[in-house]
N, C-alpha and C. Protein backbone atom coordinates (compact mmCIF):
# COMPACT_ATOMS: atom_id res chain seq x y z
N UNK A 1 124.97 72.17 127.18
CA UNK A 1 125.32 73.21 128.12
C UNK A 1 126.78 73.00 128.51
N UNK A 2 127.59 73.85 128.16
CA UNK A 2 129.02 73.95 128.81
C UNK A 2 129.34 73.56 130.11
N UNK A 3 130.37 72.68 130.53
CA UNK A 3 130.43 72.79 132.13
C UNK A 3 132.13 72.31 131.93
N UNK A 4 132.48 72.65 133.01
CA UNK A 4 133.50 72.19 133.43
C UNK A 4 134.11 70.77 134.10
N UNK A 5 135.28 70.74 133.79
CA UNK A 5 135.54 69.00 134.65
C UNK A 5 136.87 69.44 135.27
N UNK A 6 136.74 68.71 136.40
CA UNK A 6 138.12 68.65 137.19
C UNK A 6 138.55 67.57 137.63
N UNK A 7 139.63 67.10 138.51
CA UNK A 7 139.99 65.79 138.40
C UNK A 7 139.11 65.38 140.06
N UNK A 8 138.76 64.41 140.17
CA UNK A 8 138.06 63.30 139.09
C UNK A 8 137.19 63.52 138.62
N UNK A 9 136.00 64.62 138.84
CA UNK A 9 134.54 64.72 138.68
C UNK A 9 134.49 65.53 137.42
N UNK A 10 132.74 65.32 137.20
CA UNK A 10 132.06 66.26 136.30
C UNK A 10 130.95 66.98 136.96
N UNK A 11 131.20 68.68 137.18
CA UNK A 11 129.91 68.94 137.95
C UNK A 11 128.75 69.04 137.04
N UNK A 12 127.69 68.81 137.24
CA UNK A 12 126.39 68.77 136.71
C UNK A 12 125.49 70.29 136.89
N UNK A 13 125.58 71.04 136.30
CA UNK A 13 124.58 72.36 136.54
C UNK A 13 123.07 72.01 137.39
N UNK A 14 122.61 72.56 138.42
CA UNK A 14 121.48 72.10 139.12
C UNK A 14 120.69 72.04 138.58
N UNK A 15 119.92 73.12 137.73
CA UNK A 15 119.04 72.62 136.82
C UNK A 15 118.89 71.50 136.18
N UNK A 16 119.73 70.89 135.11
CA UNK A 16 120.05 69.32 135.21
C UNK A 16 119.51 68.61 135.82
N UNK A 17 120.57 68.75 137.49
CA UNK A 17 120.16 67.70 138.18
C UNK A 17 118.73 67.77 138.85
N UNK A 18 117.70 68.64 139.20
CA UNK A 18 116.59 68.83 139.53
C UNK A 18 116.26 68.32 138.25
N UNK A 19 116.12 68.62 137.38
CA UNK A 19 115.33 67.81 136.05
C UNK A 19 115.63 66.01 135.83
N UNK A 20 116.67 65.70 135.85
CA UNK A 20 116.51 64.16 136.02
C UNK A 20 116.45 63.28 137.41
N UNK A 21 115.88 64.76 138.24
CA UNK A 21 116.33 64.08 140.07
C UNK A 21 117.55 63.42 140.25
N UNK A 22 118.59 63.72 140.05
CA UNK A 22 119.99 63.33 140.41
C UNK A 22 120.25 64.60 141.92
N UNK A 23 120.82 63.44 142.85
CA UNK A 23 121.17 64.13 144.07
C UNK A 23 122.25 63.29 144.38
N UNK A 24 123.35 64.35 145.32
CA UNK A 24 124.83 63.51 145.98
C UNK A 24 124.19 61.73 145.82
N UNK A 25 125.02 61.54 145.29
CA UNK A 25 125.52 59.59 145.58
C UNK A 25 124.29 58.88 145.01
N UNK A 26 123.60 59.53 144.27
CA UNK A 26 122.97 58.82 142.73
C UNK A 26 123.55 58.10 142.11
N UNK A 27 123.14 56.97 141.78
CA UNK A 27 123.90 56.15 140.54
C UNK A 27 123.56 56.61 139.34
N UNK A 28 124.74 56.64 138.32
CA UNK A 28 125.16 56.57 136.94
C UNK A 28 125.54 55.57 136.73
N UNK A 29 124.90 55.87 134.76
CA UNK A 29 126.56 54.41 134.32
C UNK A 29 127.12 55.75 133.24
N UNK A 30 128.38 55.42 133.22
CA UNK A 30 128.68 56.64 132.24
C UNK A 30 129.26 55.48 130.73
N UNK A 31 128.78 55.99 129.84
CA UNK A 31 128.77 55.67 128.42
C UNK A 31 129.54 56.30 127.53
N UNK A 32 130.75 55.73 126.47
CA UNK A 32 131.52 56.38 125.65
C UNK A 32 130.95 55.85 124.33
N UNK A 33 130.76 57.16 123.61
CA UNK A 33 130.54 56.75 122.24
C UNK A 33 131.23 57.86 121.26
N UNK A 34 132.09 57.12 120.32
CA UNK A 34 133.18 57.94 119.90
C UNK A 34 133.25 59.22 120.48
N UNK A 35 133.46 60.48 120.28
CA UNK A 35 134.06 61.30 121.31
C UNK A 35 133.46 62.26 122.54
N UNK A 36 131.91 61.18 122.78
CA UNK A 36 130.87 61.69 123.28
C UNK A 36 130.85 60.67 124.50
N UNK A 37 130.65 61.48 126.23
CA UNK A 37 130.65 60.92 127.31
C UNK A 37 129.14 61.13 127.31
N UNK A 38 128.73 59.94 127.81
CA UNK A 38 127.16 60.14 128.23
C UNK A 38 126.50 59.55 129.54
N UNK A 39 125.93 60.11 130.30
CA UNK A 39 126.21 60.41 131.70
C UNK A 39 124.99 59.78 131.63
N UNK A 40 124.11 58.41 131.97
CA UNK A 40 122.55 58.04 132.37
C UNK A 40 122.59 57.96 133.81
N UNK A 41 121.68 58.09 134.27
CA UNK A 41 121.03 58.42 135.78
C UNK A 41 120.31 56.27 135.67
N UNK A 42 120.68 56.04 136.56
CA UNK A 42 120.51 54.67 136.92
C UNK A 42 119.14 54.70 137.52
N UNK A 43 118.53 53.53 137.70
CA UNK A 43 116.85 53.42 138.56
C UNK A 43 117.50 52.55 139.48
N UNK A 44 117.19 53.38 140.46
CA UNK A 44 117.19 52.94 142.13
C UNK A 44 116.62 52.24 142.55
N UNK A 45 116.61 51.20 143.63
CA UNK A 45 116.27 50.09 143.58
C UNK A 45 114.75 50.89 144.59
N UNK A 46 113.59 50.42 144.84
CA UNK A 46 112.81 51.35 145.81
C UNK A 46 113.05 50.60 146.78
N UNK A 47 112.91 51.74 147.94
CA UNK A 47 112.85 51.13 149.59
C UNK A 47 111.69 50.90 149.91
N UNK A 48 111.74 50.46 151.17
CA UNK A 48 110.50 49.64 151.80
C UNK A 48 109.50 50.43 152.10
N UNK A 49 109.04 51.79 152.12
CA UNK A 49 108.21 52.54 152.15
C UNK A 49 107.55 53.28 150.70
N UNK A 50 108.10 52.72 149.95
CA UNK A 50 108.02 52.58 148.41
C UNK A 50 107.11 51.22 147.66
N UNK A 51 107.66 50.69 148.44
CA UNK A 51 106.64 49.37 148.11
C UNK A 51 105.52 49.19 148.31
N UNK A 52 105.85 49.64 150.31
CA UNK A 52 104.66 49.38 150.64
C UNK A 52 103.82 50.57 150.12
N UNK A 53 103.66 51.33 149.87
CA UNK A 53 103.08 52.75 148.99
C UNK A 53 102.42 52.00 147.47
N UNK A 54 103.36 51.30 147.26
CA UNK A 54 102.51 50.42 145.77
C UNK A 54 101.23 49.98 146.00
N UNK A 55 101.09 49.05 147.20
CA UNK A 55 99.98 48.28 147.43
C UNK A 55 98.60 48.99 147.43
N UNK A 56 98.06 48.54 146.51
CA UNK A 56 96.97 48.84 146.35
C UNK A 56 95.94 49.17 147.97
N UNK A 57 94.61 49.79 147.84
CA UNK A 57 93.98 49.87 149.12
C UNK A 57 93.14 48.21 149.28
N UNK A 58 92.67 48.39 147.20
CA UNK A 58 91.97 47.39 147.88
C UNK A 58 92.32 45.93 147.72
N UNK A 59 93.87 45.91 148.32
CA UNK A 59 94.25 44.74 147.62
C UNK A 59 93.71 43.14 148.95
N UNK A 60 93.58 42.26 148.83
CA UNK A 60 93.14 41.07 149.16
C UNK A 60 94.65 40.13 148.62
N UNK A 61 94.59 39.30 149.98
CA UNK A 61 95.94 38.18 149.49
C UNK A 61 94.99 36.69 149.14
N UNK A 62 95.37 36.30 148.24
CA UNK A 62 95.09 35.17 147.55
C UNK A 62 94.17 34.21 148.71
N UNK A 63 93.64 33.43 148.17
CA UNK A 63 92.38 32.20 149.44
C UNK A 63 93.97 31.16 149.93
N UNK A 64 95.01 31.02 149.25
CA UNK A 64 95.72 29.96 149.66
C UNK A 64 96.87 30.22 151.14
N UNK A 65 96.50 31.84 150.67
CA UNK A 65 97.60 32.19 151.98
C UNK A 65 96.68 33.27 152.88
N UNK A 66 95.48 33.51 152.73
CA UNK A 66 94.77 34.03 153.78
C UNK A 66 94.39 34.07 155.28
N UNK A 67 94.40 32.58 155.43
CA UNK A 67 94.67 31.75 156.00
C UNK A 67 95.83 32.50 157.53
N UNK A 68 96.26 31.76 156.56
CA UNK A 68 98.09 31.99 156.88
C UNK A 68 98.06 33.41 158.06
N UNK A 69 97.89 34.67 157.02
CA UNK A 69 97.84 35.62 157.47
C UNK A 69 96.97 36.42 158.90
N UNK A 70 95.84 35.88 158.39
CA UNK A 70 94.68 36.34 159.48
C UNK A 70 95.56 35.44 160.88
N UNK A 71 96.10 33.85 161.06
CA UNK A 71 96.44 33.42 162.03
C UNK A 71 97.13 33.94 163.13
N UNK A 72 96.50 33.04 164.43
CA UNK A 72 96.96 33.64 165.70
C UNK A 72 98.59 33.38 165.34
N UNK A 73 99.70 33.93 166.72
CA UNK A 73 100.81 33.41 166.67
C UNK A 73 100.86 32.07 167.17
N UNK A 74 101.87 31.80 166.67
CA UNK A 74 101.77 30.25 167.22
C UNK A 74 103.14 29.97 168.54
N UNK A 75 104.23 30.68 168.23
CA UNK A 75 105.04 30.86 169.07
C UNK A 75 105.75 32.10 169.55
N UNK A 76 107.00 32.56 170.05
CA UNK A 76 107.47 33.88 170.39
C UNK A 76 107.57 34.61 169.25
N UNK A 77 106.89 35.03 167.87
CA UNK A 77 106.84 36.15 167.50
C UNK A 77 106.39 37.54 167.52
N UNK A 78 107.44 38.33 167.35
CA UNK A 78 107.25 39.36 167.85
C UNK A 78 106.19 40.37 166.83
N UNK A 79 105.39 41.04 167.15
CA UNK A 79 104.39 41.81 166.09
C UNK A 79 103.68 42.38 166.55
């Protein structure tokens, strides 16, 4: 698809960017291969509501640190 460049940027047609989810201040790495620029969309590191979204429902923490977890506080922590 044709697009234009100006100095410094390359705009990206939205369609594009809705198709590889690229939004303002996305990481790229941009790639030269003989007279071809190639623009990859980087994987974002996930945030903490991402993670915690991983965890399974029925997940269980190991017998060695169960323990651990279920425990009262022991001093001023806050929770």
């Amino acid at each position: 698809m044709p697009t234009s460049i100006n100095s410094p940027g390359l705009r990206i047609p939205c369609q594009i960017a809705e198709n590889l989810e690229v939004v303002e201040n996305s990481e790229v790495s941009l790639v030269v291969e003989g007279d071809c620029l190639i623009v990859k969309k980087e994987n974002s590191k996930p945030n903490l509501d991402e993670i915690l979204d991983s965890i399974p429902d029925n997940f269980e923490y190991p017998e060695d640190i169960a323990s651990f977890v279920d425990s009262e506080p022991v001093g001023n922590e806050l929770i």
